[in-house]
C-alpha atoms as a PDB file:
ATOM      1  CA  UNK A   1     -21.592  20.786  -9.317  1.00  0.00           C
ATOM      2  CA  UNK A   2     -23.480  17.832  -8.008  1.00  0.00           C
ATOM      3  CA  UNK A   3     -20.735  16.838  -5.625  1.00  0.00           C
ATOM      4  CA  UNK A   4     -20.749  20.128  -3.511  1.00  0.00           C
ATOM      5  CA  UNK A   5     -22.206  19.308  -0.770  1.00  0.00           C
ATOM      6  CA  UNK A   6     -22.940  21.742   2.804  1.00  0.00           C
ATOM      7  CA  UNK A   7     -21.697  19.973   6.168  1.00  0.00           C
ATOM      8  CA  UNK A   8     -22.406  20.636   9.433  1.00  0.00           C
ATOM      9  CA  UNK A   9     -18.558  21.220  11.458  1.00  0.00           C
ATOM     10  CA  UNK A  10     -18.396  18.930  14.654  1.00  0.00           C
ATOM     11  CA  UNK A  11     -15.356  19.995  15.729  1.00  0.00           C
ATOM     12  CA  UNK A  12     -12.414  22.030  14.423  1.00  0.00           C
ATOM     13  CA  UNK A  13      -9.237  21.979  16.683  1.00  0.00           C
ATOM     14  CA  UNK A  14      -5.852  23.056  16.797  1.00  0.00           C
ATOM     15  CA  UNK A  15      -3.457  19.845  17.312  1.00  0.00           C
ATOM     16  CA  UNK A  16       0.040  21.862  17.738  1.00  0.00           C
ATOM     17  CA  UNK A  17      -0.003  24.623  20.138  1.00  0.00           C
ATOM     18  CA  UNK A  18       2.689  26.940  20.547  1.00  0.00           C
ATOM     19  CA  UNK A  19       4.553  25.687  17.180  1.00  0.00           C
ATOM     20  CA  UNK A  20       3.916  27.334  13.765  1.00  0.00           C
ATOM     21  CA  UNK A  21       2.377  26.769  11.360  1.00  0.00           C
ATOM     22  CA  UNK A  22      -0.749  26.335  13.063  1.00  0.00           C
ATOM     23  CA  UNK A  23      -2.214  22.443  12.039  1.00  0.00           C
ATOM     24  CA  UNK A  24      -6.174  21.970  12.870  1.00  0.00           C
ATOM     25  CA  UNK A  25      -8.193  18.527  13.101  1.00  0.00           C
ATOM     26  CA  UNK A  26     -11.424  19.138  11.776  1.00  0.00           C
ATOM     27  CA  UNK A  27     -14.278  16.574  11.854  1.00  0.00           C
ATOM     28  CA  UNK A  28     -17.600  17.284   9.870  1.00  0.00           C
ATOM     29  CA  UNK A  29     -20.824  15.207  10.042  1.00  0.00           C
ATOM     30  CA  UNK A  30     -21.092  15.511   5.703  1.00  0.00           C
ATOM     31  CA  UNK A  31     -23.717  12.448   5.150  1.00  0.00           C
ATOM     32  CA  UNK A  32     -24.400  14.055   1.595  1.00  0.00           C
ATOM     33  CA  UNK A  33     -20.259  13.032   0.712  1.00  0.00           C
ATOM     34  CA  UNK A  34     -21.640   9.733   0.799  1.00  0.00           C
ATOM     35  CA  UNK A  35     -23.885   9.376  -1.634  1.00  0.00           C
ATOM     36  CA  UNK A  36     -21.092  10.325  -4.226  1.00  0.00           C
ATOM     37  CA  UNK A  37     -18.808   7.448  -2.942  1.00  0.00           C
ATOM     38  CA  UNK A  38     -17.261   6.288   0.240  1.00  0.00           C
ATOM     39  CA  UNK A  39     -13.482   8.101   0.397  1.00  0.00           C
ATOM     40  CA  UNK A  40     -10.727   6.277  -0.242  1.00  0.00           C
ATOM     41  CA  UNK A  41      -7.338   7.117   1.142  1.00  0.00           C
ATOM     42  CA  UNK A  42      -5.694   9.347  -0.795  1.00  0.00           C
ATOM     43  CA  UNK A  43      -8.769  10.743  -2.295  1.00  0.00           C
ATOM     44  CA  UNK A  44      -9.424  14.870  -1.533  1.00  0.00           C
ATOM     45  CA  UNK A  45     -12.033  17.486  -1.023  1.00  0.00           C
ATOM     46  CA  UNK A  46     -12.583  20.556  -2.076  1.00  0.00           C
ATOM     47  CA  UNK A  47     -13.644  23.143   0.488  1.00  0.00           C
ATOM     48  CA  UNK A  48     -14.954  26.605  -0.164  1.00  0.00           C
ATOM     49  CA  UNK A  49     -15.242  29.652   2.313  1.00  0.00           C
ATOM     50  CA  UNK A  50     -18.105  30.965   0.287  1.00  0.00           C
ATOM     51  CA  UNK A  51     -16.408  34.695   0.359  1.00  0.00           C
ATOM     52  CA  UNK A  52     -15.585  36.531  -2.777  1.00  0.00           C
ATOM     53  CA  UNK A  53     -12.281  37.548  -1.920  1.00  0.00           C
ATOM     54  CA  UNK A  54     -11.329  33.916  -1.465  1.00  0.00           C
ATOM     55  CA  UNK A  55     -13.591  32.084  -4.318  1.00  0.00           C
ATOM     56  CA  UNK A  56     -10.678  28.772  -5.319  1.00  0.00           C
ATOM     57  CA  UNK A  57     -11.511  26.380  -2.728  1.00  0.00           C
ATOM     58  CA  UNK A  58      -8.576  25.112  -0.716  1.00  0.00           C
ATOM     59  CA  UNK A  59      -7.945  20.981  -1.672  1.00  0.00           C
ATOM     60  CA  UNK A  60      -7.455  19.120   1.377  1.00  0.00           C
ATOM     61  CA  UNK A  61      -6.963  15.128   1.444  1.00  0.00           C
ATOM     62  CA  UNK A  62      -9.058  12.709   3.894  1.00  0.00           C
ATOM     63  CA  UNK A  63      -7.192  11.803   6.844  1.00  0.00           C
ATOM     64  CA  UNK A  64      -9.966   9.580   8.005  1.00  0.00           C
ATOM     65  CA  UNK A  65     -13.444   8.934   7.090  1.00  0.00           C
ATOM     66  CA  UNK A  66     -16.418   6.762   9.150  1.00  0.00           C
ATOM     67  CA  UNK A  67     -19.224   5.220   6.774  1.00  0.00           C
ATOM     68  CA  UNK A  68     -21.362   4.860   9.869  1.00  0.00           C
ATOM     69  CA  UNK A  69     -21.421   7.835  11.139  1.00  0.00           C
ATOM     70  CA  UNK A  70     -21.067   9.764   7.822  1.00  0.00           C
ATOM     71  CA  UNK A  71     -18.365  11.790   9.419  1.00  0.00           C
ATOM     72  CA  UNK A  72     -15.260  12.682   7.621  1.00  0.00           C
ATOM     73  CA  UNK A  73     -11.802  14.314   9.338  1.00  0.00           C
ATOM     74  CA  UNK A  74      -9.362  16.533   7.683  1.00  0.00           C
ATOM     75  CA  UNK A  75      -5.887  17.457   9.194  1.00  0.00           C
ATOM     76  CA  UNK A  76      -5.073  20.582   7.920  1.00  0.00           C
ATOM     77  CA  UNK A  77      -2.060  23.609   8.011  1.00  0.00           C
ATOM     78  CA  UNK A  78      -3.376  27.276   8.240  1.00  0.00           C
ATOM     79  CA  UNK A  79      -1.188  28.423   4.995  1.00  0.00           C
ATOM     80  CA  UNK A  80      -2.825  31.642   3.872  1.00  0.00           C
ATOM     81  CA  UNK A  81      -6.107  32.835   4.201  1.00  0.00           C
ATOM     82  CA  UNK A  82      -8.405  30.869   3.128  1.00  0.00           C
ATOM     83  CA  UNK A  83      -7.301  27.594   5.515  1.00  0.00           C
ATOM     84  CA  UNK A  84      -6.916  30.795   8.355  1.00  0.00           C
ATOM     85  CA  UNK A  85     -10.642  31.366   7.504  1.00  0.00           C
ATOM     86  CA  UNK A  86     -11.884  27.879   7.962  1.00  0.00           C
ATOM     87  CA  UNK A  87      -9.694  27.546  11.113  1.00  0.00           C
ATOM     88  CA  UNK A  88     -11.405  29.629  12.673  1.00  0.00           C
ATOM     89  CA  UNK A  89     -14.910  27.897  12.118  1.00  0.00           C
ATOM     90  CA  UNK A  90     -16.149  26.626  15.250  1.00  0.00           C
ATOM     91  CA  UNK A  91     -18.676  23.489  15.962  1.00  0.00           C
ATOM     92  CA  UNK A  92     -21.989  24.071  14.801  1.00  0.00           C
ATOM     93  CA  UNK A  93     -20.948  25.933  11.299  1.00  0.00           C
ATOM     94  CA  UNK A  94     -21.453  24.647   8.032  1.00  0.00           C
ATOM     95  CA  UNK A  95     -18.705  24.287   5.021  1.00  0.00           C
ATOM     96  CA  UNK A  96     -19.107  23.452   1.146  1.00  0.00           C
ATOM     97  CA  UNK A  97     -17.145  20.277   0.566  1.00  0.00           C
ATOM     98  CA  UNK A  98     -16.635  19.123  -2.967  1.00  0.00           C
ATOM     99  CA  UNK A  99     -16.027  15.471  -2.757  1.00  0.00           C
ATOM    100  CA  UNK A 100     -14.516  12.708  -2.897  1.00  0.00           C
ATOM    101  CA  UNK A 101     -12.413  13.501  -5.599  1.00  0.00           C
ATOM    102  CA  UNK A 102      -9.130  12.170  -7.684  1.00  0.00           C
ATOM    103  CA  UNK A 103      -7.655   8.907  -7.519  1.00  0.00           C
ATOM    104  CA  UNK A 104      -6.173   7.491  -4.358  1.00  0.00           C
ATOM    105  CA  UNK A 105      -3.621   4.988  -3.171  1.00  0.00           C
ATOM    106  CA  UNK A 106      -4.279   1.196  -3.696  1.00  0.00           C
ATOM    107  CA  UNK A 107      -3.248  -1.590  -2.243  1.00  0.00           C
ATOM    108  CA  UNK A 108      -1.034  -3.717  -2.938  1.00  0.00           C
ATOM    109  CA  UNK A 109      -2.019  -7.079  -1.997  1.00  0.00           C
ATOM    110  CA  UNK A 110       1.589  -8.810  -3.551  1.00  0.00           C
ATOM    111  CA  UNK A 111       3.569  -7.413  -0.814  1.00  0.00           C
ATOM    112  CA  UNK A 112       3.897  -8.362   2.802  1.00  0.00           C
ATOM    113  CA  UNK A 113       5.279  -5.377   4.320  1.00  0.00           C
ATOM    114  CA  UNK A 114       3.623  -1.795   3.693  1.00  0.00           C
ATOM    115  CA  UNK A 115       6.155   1.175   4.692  1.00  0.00           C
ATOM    116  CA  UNK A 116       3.935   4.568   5.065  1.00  0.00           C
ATOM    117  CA  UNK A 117       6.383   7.369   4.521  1.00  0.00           C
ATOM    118  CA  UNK A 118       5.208  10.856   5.275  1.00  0.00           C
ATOM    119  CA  UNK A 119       6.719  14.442   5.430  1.00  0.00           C
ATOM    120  CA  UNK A 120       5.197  16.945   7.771  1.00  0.00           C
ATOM    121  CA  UNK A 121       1.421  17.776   6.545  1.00  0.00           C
ATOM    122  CA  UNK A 122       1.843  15.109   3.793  1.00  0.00           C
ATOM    123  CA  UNK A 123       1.279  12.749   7.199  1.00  0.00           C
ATOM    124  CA  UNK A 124      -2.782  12.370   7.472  1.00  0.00           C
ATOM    125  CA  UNK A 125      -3.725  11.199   4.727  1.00  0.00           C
ATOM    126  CA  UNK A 126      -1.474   8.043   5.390  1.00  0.00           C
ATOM    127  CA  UNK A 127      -3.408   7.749   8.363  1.00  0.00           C
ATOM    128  CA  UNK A 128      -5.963   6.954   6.260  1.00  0.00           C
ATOM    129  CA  UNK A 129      -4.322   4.665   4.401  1.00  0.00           C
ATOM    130  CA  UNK A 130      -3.123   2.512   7.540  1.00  0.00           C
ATOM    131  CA  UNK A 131      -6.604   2.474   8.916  1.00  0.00           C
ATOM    132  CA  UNK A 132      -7.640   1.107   5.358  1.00  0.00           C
ATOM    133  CA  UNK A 133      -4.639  -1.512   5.200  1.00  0.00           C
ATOM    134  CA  UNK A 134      -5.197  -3.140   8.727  1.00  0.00           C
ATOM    135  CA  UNK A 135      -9.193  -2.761   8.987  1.00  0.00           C
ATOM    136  CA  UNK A 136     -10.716  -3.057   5.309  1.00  0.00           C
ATOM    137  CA  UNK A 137      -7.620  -5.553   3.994  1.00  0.00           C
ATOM    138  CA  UNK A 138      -6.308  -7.257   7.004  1.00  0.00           C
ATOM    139  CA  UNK A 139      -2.685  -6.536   6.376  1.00  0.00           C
ATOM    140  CA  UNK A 140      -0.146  -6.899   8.420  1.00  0.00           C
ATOM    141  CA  UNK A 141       3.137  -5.699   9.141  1.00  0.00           C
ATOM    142  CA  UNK A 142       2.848  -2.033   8.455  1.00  0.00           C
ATOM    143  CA  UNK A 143       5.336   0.690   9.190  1.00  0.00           C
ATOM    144  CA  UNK A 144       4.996   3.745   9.619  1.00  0.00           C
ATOM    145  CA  UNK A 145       8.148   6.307   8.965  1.00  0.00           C
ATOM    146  CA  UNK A 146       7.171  10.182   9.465  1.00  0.00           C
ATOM    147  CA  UNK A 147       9.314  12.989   9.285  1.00  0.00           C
ATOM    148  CA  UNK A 148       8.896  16.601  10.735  1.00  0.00           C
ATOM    149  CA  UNK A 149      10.769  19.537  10.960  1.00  0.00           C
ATOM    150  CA  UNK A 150      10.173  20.224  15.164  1.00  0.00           C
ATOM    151  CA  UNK A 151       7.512  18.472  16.719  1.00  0.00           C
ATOM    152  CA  UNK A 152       5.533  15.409  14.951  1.00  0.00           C
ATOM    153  CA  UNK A 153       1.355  14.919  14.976  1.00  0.00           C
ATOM    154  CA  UNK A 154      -0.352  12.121  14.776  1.00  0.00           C
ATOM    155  CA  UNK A 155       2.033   9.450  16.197  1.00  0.00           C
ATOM    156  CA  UNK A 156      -0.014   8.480  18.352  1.00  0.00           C
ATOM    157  CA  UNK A 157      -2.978   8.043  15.976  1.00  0.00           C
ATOM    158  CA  UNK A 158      -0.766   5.522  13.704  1.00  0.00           C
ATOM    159  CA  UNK A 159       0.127   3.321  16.437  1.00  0.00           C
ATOM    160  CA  UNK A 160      -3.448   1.954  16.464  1.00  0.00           C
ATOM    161  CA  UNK A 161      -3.114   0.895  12.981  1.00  0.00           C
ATOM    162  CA  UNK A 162       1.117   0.098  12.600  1.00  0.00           C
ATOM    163  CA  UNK A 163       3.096  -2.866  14.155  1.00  0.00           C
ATOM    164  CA  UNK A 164       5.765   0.303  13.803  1.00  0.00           C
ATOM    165  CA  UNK A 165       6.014   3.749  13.960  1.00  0.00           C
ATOM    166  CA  UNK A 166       9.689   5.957  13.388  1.00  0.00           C
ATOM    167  CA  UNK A 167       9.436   9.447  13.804  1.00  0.00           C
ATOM    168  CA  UNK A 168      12.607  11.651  12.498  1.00  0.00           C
ATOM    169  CA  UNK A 169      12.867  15.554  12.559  1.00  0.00           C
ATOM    170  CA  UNK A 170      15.052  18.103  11.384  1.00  0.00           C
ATOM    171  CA  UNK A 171      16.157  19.337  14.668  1.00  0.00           C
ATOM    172  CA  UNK A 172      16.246  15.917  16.364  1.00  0.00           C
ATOM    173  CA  UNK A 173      14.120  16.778  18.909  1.00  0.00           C
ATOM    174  CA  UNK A 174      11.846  13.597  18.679  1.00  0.00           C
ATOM    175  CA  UNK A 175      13.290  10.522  17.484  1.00  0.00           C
ATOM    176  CA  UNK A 176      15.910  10.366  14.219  1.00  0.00           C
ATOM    177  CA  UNK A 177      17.771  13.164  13.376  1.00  0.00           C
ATOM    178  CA  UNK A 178      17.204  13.818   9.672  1.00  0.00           C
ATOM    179  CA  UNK A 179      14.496  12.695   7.004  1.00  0.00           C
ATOM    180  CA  UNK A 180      12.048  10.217   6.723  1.00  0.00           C
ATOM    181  CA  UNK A 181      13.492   9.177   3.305  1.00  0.00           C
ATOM    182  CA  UNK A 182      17.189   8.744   5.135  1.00  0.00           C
ATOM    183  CA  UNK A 183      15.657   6.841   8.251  1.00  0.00           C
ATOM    184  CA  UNK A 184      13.648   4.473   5.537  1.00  0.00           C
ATOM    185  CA  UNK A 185      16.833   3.681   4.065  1.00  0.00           C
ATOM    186  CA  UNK A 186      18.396   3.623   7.222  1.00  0.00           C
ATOM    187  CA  UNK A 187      15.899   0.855   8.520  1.00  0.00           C
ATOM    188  CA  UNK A 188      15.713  -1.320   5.582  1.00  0.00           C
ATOM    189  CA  UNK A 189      19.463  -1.713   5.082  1.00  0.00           C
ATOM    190  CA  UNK A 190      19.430  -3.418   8.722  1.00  0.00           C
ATOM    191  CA  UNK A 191      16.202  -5.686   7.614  1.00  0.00           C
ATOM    192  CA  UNK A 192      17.113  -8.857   5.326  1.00  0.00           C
ATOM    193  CA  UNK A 193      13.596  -8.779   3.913  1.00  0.00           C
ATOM    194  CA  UNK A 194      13.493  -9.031  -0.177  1.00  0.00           C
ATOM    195  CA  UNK A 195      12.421  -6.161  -1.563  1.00  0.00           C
ATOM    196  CA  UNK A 196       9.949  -7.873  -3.687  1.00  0.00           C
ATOM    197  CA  UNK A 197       8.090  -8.202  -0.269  1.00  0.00           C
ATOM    198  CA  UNK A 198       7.921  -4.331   0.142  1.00  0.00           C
ATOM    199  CA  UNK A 199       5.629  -1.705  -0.879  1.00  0.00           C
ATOM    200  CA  UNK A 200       5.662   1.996  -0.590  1.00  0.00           C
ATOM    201  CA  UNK A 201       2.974   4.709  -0.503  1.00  0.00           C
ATOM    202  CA  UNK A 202       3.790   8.238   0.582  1.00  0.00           C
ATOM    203  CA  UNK A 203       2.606  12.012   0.622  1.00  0.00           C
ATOM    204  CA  UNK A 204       5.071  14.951   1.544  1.00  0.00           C
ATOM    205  CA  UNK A 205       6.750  17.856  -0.629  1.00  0.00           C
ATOM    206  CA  UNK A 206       7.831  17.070  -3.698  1.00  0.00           C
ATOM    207  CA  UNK A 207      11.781  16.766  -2.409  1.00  0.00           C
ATOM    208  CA  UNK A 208      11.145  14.399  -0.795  1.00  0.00           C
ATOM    209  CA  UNK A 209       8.685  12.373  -2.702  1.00  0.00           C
ATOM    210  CA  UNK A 210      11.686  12.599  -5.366  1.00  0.00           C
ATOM    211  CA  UNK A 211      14.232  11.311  -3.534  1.00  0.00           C
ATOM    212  CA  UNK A 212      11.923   8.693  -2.575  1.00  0.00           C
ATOM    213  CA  UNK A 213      11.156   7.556  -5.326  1.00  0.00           C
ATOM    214  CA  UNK A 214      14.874   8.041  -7.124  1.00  0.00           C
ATOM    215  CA  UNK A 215      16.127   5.426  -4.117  1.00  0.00           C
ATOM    216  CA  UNK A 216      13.166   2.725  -4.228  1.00  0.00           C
ATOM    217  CA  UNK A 217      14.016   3.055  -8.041  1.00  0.00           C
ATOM    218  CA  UNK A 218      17.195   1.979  -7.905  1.00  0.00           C
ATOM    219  CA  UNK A 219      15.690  -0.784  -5.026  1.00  0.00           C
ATOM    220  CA  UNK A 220      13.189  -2.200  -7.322  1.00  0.00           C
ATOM    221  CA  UNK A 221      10.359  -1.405  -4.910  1.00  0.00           C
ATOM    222  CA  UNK A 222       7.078  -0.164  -5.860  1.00  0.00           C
ATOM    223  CA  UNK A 223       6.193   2.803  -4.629  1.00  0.00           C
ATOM    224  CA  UNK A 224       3.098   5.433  -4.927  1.00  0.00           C
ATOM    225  CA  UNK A 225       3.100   8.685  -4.331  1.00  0.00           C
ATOM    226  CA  UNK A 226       0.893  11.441  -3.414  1.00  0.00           C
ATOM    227  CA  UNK A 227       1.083  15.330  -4.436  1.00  0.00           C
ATOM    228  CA  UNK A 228       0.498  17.847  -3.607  1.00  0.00           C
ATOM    229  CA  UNK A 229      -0.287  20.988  -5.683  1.00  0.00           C
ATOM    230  CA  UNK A 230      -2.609  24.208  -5.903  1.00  0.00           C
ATOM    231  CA  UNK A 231      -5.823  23.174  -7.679  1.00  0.00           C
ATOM    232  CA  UNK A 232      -8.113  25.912  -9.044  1.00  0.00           C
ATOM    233  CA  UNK A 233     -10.738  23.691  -9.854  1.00  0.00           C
ATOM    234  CA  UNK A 234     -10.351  20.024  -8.364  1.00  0.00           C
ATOM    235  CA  UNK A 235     -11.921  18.489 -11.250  1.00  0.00           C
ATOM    236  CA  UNK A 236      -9.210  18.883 -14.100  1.00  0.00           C
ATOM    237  CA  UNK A 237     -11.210  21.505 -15.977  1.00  0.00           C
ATOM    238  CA  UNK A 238      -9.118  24.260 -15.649  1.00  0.00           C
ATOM    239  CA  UNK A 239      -5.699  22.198 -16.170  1.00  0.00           C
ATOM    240  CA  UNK A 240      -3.732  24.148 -13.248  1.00  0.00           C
ATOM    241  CA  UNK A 241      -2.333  21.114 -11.713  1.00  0.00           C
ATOM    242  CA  UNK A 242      -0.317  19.512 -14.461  1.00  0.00           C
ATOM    243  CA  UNK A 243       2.786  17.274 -13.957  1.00  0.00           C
ATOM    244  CA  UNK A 244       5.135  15.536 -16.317  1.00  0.00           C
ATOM    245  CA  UNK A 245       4.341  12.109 -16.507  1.00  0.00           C
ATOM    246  CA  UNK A 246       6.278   9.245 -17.906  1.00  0.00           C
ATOM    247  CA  UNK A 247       5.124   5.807 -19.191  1.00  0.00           C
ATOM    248  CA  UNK A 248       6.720   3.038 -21.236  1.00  0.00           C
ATOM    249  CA  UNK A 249       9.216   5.921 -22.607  1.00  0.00           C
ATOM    250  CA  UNK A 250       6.215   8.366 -23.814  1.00  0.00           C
ATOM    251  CA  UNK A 251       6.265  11.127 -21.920  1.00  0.00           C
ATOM    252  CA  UNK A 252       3.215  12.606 -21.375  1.00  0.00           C
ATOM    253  CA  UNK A 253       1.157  15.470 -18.584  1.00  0.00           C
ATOM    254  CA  UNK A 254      -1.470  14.786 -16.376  1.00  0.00           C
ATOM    255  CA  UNK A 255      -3.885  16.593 -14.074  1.00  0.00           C
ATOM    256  CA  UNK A 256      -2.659  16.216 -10.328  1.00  0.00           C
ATOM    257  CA  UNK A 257      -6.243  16.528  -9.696  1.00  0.00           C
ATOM    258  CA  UNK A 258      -8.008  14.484 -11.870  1.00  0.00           C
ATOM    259  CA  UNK A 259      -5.595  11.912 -12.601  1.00  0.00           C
ATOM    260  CA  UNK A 260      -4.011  11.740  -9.392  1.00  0.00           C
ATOM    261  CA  UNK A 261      -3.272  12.812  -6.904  1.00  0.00           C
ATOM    262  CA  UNK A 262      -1.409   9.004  -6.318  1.00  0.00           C
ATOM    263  CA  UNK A 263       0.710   8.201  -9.217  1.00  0.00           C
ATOM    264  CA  UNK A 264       3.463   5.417  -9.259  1.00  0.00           C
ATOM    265  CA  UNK A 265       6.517   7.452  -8.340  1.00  0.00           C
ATOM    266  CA  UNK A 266       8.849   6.532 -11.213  1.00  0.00           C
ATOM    267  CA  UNK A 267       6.246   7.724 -13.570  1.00  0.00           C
ATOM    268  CA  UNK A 268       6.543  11.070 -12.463  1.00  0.00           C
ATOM    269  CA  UNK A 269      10.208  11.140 -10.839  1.00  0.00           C
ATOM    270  CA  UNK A 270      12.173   8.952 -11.915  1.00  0.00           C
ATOM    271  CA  UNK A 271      11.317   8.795 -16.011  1.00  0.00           C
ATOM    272  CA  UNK A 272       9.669   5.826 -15.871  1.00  0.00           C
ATOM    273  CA  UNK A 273      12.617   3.770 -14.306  1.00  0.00           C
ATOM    274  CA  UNK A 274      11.449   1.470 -11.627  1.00  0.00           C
ATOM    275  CA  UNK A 275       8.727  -0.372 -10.842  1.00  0.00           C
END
């Protein structure tokens, strides 16, 4: 395929020591990704280990991308062996990257606050997407709510993009003890802003991408949502990713990675109720 593409590994890192599962920050210097597109948040890649025992590449969405220095960055949780294998790539090695592919978030230019909800490794490619907001669109007012099970990554990251950034966990370690979805609510029921003013984009597992998008349903707030899904392909030919999709009452599938992997969340949650 024309998009695979060989790039060189600058560094590849491990961001959470001592806590499992094991989370890596890998930066490649991938000039050829370029010439098929700049990234957009919420775009992916597909990257390959180039072993037979491991042939699917392992999908893995941007978490930050520089046009002039043709590097990208991929946050990334060891999860079986293929991400084990490419953790353990050090600087200097090369990686097949298929990319960019899908369809990512976009912004939405009638609202004047953006909340960025994330849940655990559904967090960096929001990074992205607040990097994008502020730098690219000049938005303001951008929040970021991110919720962990222990110990949260990439706080610190957000800040330079977010006038806010809430952190909850399940152990309430750091910050609010619970979900991101529950300190969300939790924070916009003490705001008097008009939900017409508010947009949402977010990427976590599926439970809580529903009850995301069930809540800003009933709240009349438009909300995207990124998933997450096993991918065989990447390029919707082998139609392994499929998820129910909803639309003006006709219900319908569609290729997570083809057609997504950012959908409008009542489309695929909520039956099409909600905006």
């Amino acid at each position: 395929m024309k998009y695979i593409k060989e790039c060189k590994i600058i560094n590849n890192n491990r961001i959470n020591p001592g806590a499992n599962p094991p989370i890596y920050d890998m930066l490649l210097h991938a000039p050829g990704i370029y010439e098929n597109g700049e990234p957009k948040p919420g775009q992916f890649a597909c990257l390959y280990t180039g072993r037979g025992e491991m042939l699917l590449p392992r999908p893995i969405s941007f978490c930050d991308t520089d046009n002039h220095t043709q590097t990208i960055r991929f946050v990334y949780q060891v999860a079986g062996q293929g991400t084990s294998y490419i953790s353990n790539l050090g600087p200097g090695s090369y990686i097949k990257v298929n990319g960019p592919l899908g369809n990512g978030f976009m912004a939405d230019d009638t609202a004047s606050h953006h909340y960025l909800i994330g849940g655990g490794i559904g967090t960096p490619p929001l990074l992205f997407l607040a990097k994008w907001l502020h730098t690219k669109f000049n938005m303001g007012n951008i929040t970021a709510v991110l919720g962990f099970r222990v110990d949260p990554i990439l706080a610190q990251d957000f800040g330079l993009y977010c006038q806010e950034v809430h952190i909850a966990t399940d152990s309430g370690k750091t910050g609010y003890l619970g979900s991101a979805v529950s300190l969300f609510r939790d924070k916009l029921a003490k705001t008097s802003m008009d939900n017409n003013d508010i947009s949402v984009y977010a990427c976590g597992p599926k439970a809580m991408l529903s009850a995301l998008a069930g809540f800003t349903a009933s709240e009349n707030i438009p909300t995207q949502v990124s998933l997450e899904e096993r991918m065989a392909c990447g390029i919707g030919a082998c139609v392994g990713c499929v998820v129910e999709y909803t639309e003006e009452n006709k219900k319908t599938y569609k290729c997570i990675c083809k057609d997504g992997p950012v959908f409008k969340g009542s489309y695929i949650f909520t039956g099409g109720q909600g905006v």
